[in-house]
N, C-alpha and C. Protein backbone atom coordinates (compact mmCIF):
# COMPACT_ATOMS: atom_id res chain seq x y z
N UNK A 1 -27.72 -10.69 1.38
CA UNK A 1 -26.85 -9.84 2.16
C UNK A 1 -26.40 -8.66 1.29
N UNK A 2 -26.53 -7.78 1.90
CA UNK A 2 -26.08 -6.38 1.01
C UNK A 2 -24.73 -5.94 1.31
N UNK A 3 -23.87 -5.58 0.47
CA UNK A 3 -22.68 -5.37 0.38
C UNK A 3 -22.18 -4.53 1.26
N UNK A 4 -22.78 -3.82 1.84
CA UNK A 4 -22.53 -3.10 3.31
C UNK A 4 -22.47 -4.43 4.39
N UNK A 5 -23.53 -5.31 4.48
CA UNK A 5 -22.98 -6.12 5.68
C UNK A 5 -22.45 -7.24 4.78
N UNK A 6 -22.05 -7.31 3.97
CA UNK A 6 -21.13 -8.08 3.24
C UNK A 6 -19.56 -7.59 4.31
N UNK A 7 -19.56 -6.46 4.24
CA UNK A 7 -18.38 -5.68 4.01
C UNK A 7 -17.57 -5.68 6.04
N UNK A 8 -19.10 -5.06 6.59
CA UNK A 8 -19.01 -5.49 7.64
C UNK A 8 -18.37 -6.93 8.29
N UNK A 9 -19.53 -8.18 7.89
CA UNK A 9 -18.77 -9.25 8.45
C UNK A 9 -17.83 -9.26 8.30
N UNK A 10 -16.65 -9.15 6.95
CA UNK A 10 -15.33 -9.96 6.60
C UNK A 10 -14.80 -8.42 7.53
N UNK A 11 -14.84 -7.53 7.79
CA UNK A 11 -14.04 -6.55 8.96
C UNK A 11 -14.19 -7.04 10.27
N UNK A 12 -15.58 -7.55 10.57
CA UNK A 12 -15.54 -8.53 11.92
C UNK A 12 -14.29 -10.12 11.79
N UNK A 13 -14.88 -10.32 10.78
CA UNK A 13 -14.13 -12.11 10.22
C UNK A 13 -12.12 -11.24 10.62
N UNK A 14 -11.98 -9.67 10.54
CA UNK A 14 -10.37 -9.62 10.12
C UNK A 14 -9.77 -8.92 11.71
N UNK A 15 -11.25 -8.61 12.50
CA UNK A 15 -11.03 -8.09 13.51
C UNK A 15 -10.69 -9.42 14.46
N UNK A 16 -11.41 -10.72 14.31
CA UNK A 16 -10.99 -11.78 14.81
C UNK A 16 -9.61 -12.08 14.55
N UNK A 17 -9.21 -12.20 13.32
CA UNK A 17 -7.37 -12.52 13.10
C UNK A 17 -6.61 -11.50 13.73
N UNK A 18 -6.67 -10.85 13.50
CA UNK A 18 -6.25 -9.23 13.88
C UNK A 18 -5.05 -9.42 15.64
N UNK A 19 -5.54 -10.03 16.29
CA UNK A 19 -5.01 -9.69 17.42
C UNK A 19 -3.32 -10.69 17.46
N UNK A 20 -3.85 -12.11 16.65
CA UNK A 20 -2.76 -13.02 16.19
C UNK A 20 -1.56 -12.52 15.17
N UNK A 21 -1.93 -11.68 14.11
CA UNK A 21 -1.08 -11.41 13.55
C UNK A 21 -0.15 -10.01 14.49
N UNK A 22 -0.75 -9.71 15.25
CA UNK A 22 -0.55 -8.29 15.99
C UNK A 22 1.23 -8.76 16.76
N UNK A 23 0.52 -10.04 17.60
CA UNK A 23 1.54 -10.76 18.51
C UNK A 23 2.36 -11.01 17.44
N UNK A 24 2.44 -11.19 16.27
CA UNK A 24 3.81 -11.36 15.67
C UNK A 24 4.35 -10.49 15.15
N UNK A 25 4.50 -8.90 15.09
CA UNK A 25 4.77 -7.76 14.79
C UNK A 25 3.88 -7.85 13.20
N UNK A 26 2.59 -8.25 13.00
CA UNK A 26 1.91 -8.05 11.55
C UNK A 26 0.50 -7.35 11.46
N UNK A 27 0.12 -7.12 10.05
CA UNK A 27 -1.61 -7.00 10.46
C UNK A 27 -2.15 -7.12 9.42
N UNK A 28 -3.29 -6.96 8.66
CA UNK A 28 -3.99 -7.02 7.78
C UNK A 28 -5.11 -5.85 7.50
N UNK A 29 -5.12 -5.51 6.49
CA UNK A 29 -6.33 -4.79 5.85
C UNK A 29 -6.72 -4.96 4.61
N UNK A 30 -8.69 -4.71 4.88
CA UNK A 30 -9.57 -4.78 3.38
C UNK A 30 -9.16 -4.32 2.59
N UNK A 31 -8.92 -4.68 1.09
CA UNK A 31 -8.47 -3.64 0.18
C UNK A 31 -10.04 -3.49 -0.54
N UNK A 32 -10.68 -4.71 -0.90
CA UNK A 32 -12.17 -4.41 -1.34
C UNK A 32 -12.64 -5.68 -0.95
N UNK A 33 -14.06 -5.24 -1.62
CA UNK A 33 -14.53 -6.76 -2.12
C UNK A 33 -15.34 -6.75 -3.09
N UNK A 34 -15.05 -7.92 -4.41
CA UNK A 34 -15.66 -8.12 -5.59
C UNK A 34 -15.60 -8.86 -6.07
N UNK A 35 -17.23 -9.76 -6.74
CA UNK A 35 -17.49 -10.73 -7.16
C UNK A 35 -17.23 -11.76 -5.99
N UNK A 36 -17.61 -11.95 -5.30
CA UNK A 36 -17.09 -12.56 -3.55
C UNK A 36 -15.58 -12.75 -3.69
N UNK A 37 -14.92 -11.82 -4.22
CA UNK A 37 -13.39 -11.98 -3.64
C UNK A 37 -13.02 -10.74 -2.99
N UNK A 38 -12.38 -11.66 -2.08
CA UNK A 38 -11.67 -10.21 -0.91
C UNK A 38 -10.18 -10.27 -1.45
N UNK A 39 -10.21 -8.89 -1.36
CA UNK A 39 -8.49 -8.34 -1.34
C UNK A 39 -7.77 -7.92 -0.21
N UNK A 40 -7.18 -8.49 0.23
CA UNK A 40 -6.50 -7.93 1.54
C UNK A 40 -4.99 -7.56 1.00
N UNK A 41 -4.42 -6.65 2.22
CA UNK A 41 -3.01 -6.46 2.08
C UNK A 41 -2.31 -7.02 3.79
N UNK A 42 -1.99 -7.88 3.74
CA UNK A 42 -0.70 -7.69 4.56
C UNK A 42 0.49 -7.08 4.97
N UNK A 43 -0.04 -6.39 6.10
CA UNK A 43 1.25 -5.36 6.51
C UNK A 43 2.07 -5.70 8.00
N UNK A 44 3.37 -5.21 7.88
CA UNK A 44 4.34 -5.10 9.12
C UNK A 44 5.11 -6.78 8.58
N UNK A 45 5.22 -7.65 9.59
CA UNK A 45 6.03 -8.52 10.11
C UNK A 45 5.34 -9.60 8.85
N UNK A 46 4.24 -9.26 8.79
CA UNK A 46 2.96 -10.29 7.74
C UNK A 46 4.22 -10.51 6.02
N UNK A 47 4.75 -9.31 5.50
CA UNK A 47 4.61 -8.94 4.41
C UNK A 47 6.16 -9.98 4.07
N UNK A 48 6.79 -10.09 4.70
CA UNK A 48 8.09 -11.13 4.88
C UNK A 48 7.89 -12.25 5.49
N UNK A 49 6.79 -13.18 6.16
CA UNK A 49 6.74 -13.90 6.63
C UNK A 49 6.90 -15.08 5.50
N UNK A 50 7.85 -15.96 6.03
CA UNK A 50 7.62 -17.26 5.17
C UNK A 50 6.55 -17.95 5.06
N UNK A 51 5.35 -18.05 5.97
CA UNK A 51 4.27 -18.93 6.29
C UNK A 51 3.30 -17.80 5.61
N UNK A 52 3.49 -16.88 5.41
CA UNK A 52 2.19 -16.02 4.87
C UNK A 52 1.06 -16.14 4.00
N UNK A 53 1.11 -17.07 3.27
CA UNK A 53 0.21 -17.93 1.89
C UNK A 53 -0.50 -18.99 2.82
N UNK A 54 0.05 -19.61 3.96
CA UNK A 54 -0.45 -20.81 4.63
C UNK A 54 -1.57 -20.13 6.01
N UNK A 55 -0.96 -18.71 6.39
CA UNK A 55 -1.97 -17.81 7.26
C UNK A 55 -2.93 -17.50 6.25
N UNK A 56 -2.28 -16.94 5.05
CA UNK A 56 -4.11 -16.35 4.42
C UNK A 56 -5.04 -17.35 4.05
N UNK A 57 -4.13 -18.57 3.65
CA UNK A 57 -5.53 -19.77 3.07
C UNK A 57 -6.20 -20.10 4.71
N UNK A 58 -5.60 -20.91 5.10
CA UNK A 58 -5.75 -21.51 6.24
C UNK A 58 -6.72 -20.44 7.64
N UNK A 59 -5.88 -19.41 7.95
CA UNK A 59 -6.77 -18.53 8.77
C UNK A 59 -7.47 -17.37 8.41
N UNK A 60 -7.34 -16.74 7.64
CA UNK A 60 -7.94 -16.07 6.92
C UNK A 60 -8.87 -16.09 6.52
N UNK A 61 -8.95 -16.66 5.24
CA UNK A 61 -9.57 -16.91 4.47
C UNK A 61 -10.99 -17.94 5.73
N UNK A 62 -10.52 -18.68 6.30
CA UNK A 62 -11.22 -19.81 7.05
C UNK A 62 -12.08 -18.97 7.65
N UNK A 63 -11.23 -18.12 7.97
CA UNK A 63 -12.26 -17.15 9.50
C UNK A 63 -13.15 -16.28 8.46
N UNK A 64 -12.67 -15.67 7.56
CA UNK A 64 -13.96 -15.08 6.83
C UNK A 64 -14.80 -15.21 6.02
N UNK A 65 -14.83 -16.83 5.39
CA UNK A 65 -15.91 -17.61 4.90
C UNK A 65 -16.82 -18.19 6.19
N UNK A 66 -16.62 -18.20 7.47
CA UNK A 66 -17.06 -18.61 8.85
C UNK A 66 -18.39 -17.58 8.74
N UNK A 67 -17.62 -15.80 8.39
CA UNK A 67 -18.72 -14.54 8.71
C UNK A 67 -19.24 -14.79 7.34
N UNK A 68 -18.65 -14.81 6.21
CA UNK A 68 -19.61 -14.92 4.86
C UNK A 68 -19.39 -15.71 4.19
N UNK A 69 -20.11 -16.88 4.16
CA UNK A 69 -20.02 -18.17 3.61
C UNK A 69 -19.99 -18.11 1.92
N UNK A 70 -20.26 -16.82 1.45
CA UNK A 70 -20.54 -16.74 -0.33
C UNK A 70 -19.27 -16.48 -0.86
N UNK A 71 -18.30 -16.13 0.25
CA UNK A 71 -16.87 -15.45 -0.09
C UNK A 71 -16.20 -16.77 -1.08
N UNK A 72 -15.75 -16.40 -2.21
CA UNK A 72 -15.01 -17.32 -2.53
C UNK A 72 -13.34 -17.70 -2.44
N UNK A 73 -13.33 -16.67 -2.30
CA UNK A 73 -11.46 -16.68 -2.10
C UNK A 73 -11.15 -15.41 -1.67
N UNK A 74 -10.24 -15.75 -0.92
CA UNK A 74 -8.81 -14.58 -0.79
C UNK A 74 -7.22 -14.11 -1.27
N UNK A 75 -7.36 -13.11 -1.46
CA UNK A 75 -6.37 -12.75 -2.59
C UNK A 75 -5.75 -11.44 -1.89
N UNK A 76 -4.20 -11.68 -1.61
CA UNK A 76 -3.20 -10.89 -1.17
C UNK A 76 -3.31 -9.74 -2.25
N UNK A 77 -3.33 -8.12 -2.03
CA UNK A 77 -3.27 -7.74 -3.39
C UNK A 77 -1.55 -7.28 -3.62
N UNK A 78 -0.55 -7.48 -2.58
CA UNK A 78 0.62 -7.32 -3.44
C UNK A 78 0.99 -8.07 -4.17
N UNK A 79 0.59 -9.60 -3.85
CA UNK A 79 1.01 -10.26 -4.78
C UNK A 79 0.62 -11.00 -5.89
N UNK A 80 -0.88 -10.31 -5.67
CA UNK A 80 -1.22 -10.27 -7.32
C UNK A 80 -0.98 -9.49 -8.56
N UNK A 81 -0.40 -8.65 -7.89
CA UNK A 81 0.02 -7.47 -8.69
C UNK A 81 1.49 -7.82 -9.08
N UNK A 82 2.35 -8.48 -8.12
CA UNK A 82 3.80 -8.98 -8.62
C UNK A 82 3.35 -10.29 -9.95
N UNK A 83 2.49 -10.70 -10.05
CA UNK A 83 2.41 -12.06 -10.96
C UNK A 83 1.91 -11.46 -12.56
């Protein structure tokens, strides 16, 4: 898979979450992807949510190893940057 439809699926994999986080005033966007890790940022209602670590492992992350199974993890990038 070439990093263009690398890049593609996990935007399909975020267009699927996308409508769930919407209904809760939130959303998500790609920040990259490298070495099969995706960076996302969580924005709006997402970025204060108490459950937010349990949405990115759990649905997130789930739904976009579903489109690219090589993905190895997902990684919030604000709060890798706070650690």
């Amino acid at each position: 898979m070439t990093a263009k439809e690398l890049n593609a699926n996990v935007e399909k994999a975020l267009a699927e979450i996308r409508p769930y986080l919407l209904t809760d005033g939130g959303d998500i966007s790609l920040v990259n992807i490298e070495n099969n890790i995706v960076r996302v940022q969580l924005l709006g209602a997402c970025i204060s949510c108490s459950v937010n670590q349990m949405t990115l492992t759990n649905g997130v992350e789930a739904t976009i190893k579903r489109y690219a199974p090589q993905i190895e993890k997902v990684i919030e990038v604000s709060q890798e940057h706070s650690k």
